[in-house]
Protein backbone atom coordinates (compact mmCIF):
# COMPACT_ATOMS: atom_id res chain seq x y z
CA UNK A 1 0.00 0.00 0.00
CA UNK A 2 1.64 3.70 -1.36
CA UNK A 3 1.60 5.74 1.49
CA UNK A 4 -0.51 9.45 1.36
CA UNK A 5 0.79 12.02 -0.30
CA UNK A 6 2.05 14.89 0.60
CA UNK A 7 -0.26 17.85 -0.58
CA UNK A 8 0.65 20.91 -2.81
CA UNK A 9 0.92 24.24 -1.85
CA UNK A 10 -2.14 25.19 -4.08
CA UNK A 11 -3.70 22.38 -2.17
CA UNK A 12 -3.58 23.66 1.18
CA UNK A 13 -6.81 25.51 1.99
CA UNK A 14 -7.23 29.05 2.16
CA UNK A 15 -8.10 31.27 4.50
CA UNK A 16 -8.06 28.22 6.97
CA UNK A 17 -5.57 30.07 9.65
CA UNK A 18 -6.37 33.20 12.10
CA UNK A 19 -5.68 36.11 9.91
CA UNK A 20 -7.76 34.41 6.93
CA UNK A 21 -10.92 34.30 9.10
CA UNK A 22 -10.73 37.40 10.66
CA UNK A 23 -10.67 39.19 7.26
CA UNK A 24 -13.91 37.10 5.74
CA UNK A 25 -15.39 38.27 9.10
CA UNK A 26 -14.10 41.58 8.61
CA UNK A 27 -15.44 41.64 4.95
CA UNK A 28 -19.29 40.79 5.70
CA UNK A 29 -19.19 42.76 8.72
CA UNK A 30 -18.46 45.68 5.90
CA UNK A 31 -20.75 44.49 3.25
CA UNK A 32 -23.66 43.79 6.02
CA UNK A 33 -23.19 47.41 7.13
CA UNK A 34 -23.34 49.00 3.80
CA UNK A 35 -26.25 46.82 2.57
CA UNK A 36 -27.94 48.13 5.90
CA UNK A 37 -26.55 51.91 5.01
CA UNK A 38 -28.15 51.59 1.64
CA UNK A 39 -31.64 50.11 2.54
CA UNK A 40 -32.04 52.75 5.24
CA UNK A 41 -31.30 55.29 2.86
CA UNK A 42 -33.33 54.69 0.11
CA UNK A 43 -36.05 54.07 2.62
CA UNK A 44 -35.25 57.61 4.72
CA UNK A 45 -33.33 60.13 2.18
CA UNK A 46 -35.18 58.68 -0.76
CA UNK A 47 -38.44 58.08 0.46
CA UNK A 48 -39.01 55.33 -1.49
CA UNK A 49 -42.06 53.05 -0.39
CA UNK A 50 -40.97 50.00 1.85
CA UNK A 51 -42.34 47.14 0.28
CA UNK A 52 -40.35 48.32 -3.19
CA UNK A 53 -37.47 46.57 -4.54
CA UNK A 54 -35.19 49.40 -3.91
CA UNK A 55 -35.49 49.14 0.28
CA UNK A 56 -36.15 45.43 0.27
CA UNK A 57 -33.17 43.78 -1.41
CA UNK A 58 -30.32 45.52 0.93
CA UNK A 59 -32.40 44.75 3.54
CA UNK A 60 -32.87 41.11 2.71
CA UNK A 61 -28.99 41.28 1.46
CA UNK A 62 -28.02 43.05 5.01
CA UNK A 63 -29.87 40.19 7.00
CA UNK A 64 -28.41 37.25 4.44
CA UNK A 65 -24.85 38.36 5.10
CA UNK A 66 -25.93 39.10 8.81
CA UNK A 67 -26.80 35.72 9.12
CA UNK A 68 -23.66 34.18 7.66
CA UNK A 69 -21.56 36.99 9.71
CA UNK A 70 -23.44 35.76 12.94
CA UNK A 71 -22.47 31.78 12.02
CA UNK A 72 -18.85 32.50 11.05
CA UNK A 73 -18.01 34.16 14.61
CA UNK A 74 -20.01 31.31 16.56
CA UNK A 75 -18.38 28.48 14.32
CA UNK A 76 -16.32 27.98 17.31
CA UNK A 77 -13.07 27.27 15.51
């Protein structure tokens, strides 16, 4: 029986270590906030009716990447 191989640098996962994860986290915390920013201005500045595209899709964006932000930081790894 060959033993395993040994896998290539292009191999190795990304992102798997400290700094990668705090940057993804650091990255939808950013998008989440400007999705947010942009439904609450269309909605306030813009006065555009709630229940149009234009307010709805950040918002449902904003709580989409919310979401995924809130299950990256209690992944536990």
């Amino acid at each position: 029986m060959l033993p395993p191989r040994r896998k290539l640098d292009i191999e190795q996962p990304i992102g798997v270590g400290g700094m990668g994860r705090q940057a993804a986290i650091a990255m939808y915390a950013l998008v989440t906030l400007a999705l947010i920013g942009v439904a609450l201005y269309m909605a306030v500045v813009e006065r555009a009716p709630l229940a149009t595209g234009w307010v709805v899709a950040p918002a449902i964006g904003a709580a989409w990447f919310g979401l995924r932000l809130f299950m990256m930081m209690n992944s536990g790894k």
